[in-house]
Structure formats: C-alpha cells, structure tokens
PDB file of N, CA and C in Angstrom:
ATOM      1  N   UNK A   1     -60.901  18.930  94.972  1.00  0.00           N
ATOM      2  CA  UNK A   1     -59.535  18.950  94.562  1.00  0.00           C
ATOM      3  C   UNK A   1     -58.959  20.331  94.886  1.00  0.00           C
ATOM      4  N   UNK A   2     -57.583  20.470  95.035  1.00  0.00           N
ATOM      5  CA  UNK A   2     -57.027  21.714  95.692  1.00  0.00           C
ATOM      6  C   UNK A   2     -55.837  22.068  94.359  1.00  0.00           C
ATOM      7  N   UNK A   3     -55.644  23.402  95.037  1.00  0.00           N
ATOM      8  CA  UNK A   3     -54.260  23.136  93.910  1.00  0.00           C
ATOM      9  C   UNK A   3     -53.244  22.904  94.249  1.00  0.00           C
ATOM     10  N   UNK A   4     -52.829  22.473  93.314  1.00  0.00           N
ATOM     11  CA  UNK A   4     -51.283  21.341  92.737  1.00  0.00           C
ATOM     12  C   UNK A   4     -51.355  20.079  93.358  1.00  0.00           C
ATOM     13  N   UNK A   5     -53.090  19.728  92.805  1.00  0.00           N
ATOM     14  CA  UNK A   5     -53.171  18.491  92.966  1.00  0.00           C
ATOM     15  C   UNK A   5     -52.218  17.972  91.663  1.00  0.00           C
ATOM     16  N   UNK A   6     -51.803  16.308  92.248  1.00  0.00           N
ATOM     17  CA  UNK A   6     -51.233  15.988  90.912  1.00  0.00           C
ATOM     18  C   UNK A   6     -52.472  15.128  89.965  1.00  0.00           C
ATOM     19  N   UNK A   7     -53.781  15.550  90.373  1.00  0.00           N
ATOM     20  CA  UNK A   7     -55.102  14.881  89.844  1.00  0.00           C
ATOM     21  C   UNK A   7     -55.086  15.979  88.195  1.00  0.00           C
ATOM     22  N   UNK A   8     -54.303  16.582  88.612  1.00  0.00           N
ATOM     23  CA  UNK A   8     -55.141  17.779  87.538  1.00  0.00           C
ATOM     24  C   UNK A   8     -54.398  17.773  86.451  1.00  0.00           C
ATOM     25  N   UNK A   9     -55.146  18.023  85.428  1.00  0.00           N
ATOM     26  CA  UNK A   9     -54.707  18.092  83.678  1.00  0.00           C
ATOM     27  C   UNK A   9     -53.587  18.831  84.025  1.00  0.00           C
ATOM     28  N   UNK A  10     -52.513  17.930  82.873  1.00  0.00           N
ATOM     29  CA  UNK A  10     -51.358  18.557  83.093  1.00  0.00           C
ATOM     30  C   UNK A  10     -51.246  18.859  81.674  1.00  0.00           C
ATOM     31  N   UNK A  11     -50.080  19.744  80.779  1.00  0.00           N
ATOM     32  CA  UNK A  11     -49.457  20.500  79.594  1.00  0.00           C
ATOM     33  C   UNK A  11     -49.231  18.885  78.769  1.00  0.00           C
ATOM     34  N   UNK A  12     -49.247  19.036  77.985  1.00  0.00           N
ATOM     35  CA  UNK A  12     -48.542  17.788  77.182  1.00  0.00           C
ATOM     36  C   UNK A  12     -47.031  18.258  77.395  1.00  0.00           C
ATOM     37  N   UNK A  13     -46.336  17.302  77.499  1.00  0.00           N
ATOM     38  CA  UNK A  13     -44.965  16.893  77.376  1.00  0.00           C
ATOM     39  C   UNK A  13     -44.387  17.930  76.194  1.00  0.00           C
ATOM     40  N   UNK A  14     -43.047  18.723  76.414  1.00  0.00           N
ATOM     41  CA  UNK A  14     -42.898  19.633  74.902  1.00  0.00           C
ATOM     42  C   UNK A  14     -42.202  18.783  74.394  1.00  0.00           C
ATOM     43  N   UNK A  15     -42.174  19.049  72.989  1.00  0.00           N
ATOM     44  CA  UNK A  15     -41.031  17.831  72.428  1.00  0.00           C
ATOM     45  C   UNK A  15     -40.155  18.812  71.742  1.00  0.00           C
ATOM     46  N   UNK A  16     -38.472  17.861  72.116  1.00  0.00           N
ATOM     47  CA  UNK A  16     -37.635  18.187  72.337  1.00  0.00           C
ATOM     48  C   UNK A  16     -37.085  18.233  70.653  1.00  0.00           C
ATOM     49  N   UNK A  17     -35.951  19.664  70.665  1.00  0.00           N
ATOM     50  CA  UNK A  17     -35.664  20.082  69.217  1.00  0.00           C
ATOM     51  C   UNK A  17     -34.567  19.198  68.631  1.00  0.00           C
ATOM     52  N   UNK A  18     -34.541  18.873  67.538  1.00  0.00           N
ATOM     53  CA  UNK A  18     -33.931  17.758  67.081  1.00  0.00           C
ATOM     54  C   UNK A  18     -32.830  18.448  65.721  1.00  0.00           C
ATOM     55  N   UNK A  19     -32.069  19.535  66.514  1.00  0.00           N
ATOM     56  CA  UNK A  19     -30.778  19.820  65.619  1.00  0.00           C
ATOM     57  C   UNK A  19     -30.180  18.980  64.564  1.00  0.00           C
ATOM     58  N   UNK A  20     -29.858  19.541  63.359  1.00  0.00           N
ATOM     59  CA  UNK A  20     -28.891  18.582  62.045  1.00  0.00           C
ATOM     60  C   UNK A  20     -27.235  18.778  62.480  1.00  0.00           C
ATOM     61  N   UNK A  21     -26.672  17.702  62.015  1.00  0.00           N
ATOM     62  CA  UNK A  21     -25.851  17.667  62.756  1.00  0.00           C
ATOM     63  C   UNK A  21     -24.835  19.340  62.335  1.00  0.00           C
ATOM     64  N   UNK A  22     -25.168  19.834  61.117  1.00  0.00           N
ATOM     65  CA  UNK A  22     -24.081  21.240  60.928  1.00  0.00           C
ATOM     66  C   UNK A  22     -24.605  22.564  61.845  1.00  0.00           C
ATOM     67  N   UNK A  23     -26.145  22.184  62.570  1.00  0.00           N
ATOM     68  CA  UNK A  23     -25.879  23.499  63.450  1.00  0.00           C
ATOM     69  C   UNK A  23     -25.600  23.035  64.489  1.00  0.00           C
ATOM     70  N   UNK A  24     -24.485  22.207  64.991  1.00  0.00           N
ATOM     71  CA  UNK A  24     -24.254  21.412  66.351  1.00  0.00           C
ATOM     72  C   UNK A  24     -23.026  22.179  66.068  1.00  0.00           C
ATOM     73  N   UNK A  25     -22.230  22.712  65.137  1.00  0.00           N
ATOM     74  CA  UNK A  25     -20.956  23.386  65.311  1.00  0.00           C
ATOM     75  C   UNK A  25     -21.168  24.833  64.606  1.00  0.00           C
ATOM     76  N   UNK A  26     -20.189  25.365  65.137  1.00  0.00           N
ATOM     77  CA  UNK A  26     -20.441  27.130  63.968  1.00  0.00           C
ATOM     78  C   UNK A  26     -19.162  26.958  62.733  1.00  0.00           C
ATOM     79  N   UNK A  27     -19.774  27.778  62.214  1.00  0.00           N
ATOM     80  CA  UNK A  27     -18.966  27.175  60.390  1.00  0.00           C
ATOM     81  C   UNK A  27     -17.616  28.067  61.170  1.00  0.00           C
ATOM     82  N   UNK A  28     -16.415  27.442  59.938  1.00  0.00           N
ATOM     83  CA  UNK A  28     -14.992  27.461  60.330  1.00  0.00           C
ATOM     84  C   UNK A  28     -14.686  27.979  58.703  1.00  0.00           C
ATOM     85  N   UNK A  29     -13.413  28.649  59.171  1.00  0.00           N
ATOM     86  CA  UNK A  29     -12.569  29.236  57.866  1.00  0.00           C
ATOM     87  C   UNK A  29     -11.370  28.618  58.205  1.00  0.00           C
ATOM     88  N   UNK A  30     -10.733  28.947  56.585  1.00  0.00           N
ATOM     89  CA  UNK A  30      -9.719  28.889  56.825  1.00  0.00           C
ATOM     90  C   UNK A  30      -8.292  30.139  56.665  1.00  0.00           C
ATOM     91  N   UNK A  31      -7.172  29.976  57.786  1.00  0.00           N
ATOM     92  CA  UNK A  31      -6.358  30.850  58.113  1.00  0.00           C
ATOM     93  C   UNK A  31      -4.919  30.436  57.865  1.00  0.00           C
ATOM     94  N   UNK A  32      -4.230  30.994  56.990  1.00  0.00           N
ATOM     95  CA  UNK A  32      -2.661  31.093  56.880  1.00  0.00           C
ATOM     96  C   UNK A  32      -2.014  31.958  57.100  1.00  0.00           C
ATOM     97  N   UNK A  33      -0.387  31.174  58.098  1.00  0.00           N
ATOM     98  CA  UNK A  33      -0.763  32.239  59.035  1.00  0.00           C
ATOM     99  C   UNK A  33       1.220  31.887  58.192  1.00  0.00           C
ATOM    100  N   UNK A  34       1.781  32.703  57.744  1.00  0.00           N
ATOM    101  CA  UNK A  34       3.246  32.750  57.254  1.00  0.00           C
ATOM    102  C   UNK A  34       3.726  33.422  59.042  1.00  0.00           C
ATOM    103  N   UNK A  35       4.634  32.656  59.900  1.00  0.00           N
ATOM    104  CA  UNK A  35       4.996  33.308  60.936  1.00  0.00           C
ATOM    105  C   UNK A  35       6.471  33.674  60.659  1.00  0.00           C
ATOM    106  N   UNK A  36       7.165  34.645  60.685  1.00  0.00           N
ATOM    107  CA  UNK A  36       8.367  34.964  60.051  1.00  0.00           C
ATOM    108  C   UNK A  36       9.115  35.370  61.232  1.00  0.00           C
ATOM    109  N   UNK A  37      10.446  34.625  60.811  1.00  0.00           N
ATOM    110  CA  UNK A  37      11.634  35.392  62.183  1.00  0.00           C
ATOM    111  C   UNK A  37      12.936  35.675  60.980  1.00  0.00           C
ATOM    112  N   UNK A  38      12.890  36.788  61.025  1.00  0.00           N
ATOM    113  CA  UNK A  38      14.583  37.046  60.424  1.00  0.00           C
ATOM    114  C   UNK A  38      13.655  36.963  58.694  1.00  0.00           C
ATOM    115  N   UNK A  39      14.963  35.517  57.799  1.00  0.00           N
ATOM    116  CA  UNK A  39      14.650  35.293  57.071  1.00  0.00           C
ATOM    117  C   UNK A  39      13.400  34.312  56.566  1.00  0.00           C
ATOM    118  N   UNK A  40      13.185  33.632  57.695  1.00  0.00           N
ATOM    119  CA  UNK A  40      12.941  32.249  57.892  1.00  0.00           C
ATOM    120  C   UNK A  40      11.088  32.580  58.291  1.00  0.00           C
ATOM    121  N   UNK A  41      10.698  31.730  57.170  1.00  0.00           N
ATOM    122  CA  UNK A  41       9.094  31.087  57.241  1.00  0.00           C
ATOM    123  C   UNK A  41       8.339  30.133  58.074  1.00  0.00           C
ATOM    124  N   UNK A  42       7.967  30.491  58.931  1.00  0.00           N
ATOM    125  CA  UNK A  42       7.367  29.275  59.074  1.00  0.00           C
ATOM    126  C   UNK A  42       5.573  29.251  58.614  1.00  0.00           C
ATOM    127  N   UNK A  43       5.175  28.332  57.554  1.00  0.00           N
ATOM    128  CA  UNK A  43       3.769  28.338  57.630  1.00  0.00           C
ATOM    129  C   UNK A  43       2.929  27.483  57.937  1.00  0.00           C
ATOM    130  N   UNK A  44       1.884  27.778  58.769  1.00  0.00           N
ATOM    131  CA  UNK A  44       0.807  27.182  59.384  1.00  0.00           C
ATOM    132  C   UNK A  44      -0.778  27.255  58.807  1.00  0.00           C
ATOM    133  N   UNK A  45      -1.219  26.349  58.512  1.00  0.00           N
ATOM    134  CA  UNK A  45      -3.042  26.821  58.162  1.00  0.00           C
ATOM    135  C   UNK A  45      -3.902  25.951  59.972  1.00  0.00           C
ATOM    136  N   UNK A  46      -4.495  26.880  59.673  1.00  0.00           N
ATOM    137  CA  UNK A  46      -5.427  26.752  60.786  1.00  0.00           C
ATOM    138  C   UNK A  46      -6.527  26.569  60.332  1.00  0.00           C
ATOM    139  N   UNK A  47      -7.663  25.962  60.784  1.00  0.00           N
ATOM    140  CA  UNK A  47      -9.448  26.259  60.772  1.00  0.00           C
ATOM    141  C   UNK A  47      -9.723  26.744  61.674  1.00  0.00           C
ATOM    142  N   UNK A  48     -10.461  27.953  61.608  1.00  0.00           N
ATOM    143  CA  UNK A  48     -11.194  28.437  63.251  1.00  0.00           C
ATOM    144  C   UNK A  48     -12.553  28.894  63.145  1.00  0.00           C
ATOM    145  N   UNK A  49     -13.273  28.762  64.039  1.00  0.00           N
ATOM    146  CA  UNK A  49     -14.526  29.322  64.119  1.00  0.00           C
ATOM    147  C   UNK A  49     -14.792  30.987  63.512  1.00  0.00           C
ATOM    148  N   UNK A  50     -15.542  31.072  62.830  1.00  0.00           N
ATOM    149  CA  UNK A  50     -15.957  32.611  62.325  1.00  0.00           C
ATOM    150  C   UNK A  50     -16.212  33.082  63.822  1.00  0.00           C
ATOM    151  N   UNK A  51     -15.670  34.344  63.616  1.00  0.00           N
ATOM    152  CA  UNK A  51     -15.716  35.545  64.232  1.00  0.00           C
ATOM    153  C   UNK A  51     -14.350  35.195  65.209  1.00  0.00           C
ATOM    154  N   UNK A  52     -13.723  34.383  65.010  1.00  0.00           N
ATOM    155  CA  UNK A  52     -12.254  33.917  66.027  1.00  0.00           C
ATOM    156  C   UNK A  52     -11.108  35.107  66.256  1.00  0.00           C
ATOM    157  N   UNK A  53     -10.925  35.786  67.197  1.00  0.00           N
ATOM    158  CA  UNK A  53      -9.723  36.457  66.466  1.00  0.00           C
ATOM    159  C   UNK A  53      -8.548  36.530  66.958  1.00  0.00           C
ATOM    160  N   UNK A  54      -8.157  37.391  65.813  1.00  0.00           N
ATOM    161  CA  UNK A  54      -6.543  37.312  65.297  1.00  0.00           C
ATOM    162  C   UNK A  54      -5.635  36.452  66.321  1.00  0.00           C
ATOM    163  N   UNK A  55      -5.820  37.381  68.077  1.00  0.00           N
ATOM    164  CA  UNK A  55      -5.247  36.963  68.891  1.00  0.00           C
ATOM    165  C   UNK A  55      -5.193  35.429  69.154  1.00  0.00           C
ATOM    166  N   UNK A  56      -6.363  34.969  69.071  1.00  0.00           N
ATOM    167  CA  UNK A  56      -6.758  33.402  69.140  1.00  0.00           C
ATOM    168  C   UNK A  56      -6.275  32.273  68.252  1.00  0.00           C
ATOM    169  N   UNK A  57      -6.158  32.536  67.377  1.00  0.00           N
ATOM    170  CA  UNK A  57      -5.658  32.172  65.966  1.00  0.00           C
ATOM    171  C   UNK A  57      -3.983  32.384  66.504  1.00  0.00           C
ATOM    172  N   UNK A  58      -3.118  33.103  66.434  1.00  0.00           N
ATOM    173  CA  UNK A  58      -2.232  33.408  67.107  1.00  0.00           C
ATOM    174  C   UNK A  58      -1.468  32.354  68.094  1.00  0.00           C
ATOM    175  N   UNK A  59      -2.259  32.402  69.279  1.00  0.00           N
ATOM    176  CA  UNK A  59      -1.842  31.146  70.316  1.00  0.00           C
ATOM    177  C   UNK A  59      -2.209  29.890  69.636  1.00  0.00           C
ATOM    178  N   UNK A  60      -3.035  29.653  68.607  1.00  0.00           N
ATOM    179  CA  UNK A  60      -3.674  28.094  68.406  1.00  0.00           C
ATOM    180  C   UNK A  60      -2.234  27.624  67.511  1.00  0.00           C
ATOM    181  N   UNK A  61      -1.848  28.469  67.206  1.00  0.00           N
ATOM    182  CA  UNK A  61      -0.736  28.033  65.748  1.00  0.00           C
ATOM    183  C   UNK A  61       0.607  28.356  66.979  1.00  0.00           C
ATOM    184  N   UNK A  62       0.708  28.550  68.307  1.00  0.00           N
ATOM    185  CA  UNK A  62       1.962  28.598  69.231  1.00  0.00           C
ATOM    186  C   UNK A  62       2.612  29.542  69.330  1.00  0.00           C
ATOM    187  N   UNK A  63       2.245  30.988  68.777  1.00  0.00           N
ATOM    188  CA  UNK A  63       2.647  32.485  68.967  1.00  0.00           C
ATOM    189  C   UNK A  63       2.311  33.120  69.897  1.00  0.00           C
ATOM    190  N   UNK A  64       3.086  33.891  70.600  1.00  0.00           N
ATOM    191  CA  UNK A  64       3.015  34.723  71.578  1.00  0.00           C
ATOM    192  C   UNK A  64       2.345  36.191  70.455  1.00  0.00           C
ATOM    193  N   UNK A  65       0.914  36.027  70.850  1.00  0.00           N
ATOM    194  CA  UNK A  65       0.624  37.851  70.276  1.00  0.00           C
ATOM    195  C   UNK A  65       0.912  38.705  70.553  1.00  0.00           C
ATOM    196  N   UNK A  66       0.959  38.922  71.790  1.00  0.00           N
ATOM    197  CA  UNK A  66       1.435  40.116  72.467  1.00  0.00           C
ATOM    198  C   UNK A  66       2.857  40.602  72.025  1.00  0.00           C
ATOM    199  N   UNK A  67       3.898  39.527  71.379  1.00  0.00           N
ATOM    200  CA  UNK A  67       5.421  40.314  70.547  1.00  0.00           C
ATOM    201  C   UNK A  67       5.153  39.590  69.219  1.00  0.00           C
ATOM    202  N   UNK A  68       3.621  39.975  68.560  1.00  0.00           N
ATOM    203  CA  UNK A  68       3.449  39.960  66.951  1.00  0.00           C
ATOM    204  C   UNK A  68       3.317  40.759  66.123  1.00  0.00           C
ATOM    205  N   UNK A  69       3.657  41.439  65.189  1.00  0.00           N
ATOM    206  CA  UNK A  69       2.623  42.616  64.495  1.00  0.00           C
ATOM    207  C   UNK A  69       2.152  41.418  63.079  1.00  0.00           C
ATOM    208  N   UNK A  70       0.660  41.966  63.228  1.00  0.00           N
ATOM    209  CA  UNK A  70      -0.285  41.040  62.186  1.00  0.00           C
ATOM    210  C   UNK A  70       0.046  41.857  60.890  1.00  0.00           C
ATOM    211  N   UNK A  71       0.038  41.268  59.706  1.00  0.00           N
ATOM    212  CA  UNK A  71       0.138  42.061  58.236  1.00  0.00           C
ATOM    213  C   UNK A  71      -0.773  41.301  57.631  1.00  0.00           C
ATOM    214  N   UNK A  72      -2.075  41.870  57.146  1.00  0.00           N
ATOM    215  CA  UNK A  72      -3.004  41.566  55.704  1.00  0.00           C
ATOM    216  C   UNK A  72      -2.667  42.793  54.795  1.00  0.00           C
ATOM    217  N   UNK A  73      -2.559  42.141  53.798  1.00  0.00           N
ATOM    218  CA  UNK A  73      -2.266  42.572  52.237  1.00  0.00           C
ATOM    219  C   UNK A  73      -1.291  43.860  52.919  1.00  0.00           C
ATOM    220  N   UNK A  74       0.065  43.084  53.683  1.00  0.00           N
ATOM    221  CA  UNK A  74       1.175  44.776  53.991  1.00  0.00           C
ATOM    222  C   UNK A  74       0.878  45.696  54.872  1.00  0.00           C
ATOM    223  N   UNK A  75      -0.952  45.956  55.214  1.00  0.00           N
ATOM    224  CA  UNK A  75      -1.251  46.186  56.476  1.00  0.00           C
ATOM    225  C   UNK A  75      -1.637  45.633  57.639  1.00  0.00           C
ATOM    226  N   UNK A  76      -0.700  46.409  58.852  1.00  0.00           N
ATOM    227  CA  UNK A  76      -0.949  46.152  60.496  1.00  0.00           C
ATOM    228  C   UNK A  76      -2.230  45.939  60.280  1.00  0.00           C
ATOM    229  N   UNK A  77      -3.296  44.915  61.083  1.00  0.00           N
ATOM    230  CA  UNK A  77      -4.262  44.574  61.988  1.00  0.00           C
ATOM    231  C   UNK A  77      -4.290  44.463  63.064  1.00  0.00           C
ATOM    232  N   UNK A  78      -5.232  45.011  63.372  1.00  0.00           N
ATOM    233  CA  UNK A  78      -5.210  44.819  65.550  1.00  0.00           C
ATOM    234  C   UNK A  78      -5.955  42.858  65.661  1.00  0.00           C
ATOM    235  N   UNK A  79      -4.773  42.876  66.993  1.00  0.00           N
ATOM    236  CA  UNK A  79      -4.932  41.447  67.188  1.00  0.00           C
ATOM    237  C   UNK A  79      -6.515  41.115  67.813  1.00  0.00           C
ATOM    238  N   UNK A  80      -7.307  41.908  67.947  1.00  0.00           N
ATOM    239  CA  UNK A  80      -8.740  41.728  68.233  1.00  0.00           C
ATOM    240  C   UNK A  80      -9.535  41.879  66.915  1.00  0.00           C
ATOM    241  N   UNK A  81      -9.178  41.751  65.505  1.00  0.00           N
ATOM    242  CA  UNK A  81      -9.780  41.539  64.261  1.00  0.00           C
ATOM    243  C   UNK A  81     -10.391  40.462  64.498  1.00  0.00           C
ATOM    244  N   UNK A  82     -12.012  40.222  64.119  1.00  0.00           N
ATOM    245  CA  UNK A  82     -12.860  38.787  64.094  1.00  0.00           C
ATOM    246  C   UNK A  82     -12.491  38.210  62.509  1.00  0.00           C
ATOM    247  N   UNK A  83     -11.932  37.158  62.212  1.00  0.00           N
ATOM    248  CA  UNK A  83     -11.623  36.394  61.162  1.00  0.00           C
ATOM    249  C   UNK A  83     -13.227  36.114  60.675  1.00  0.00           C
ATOM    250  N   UNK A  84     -13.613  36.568  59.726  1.00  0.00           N
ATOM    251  CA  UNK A  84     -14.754  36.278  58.849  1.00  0.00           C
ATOM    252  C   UNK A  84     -14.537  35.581  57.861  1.00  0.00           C
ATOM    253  N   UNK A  85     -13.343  35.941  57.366  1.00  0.00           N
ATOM    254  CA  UNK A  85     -13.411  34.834  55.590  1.00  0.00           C
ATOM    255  C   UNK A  85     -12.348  34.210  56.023  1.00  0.00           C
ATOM    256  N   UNK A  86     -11.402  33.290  54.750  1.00  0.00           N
ATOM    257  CA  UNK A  86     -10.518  32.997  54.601  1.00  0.00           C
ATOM    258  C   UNK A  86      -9.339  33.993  54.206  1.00  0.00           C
ATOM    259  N   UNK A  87      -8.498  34.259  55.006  1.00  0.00           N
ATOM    260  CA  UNK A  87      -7.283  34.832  55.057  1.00  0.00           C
ATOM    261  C   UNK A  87      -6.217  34.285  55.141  1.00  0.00           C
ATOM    262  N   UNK A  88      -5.089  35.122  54.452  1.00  0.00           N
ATOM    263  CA  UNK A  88      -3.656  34.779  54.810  1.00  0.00           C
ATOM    264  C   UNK A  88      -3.423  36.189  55.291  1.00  0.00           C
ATOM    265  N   UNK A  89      -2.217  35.580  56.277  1.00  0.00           N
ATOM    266  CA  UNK A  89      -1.793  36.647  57.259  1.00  0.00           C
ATOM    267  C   UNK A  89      -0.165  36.347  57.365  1.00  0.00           C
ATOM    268  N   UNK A  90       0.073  37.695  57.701  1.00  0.00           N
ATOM    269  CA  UNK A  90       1.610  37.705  57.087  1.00  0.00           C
ATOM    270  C   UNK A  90       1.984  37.891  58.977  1.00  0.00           C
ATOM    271  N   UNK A  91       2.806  37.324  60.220  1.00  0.00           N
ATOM    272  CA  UNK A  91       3.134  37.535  61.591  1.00  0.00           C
ATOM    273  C   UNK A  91       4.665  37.677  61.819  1.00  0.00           C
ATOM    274  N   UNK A  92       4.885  38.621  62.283  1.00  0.00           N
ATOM    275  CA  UNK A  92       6.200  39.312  62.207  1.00  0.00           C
ATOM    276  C   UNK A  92       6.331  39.328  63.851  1.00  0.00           C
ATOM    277  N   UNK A  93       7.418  38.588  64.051  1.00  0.00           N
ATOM    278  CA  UNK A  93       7.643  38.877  65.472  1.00  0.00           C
ATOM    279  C   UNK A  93       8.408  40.113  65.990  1.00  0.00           C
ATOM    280  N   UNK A  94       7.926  40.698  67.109  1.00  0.00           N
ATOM    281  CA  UNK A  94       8.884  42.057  67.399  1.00  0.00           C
ATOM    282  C   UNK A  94       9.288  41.776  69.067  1.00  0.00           C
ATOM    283  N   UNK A  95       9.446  40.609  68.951  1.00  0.00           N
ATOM    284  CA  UNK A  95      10.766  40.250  70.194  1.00  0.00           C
ATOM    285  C   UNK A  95      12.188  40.452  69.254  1.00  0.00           C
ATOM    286  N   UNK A  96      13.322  40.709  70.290  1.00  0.00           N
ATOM    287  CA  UNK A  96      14.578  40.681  70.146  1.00  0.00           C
ATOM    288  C   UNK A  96      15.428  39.939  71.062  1.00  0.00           C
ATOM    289  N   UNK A  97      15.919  39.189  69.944  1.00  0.00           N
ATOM    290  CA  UNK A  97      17.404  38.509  70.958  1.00  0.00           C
ATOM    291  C   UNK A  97      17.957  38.996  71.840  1.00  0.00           C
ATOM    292  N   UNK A  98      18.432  38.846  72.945  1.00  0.00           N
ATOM    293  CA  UNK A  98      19.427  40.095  73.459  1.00  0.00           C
ATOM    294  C   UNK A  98      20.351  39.524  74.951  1.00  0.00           C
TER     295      UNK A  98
END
C-alpha cells in the first residue's frame, strides 16, 4: 500500500456542533431615540445588536448622523459610542433651513 491510499484507516467523521437556538443571534437592547426638530418630537424605539453604534442606530430609525448631535442624560456623545445597555437618547438635528 502507498500513501493516500484510500485503503487506509481514515479519522472518524467530526461531529458537527449543534448551537441553541439564542447563540444563533447576539443579544439586542433596547434604544429610544426622541429625534427633535424645532419644537417637535419625533420618537422611535429601536432593538439593536450590543455593541451597535450610535451612528447605526441613527440611519436604522432614518437620520442623517452626520447633521445630528447625540444627547445622553444632556451630554454630547460621539456617534461611534457602542450601545451596551438600554438607552434613551435625546437627537438634535444641526441642519438648517435655508
């Protein structure tokens, strides 16, 4: 016999991992997102994947980030914050009519 005969003892077969179905997704929070123009509210809740951020969250709810400033608890956040818990978020647009 030579090698890579196909005569020769082969590995047993590996057997294949059999995931539950909650690590088939990554856990999700939840996000409220108050988007404000002028006087006027608009609010949205989102679910997103942990570690999602700000920016992402942002477009999913139909905001342009790039003319947002983010507010948690009254303070600016940078739109690259990873959402870990459940938050509300206060989005202030800084486009102008013109």
């Amino acid at each position: 016999m030579h090698r890579g005969s196909s005569k020769d003892v082969r590995d047993p077969p590996r057997a294949t991992g059999i995931l539950p179905l909650s690590a088939s997704s990554a856990p999700t929070v939840s996000v409220v997102l108050d988007l404000t123009r002028g006087a006027a509210v608009d609010r949205r809740r989102l679910q997103v994947a942990v570690g999602t951020p700000v920016r992402t969250a942002l477009r999913s709810a139909g905001q342009a980030p790039e003319g947002s400033a983010v507010l948690l608890d009254d303070t600016p956040i940078p739109l690259d914050t990873p959402i870990d818990r459940p938050l509300h978020l206060v989005v202030v647009s800084t486009f102008s009519g013109g």
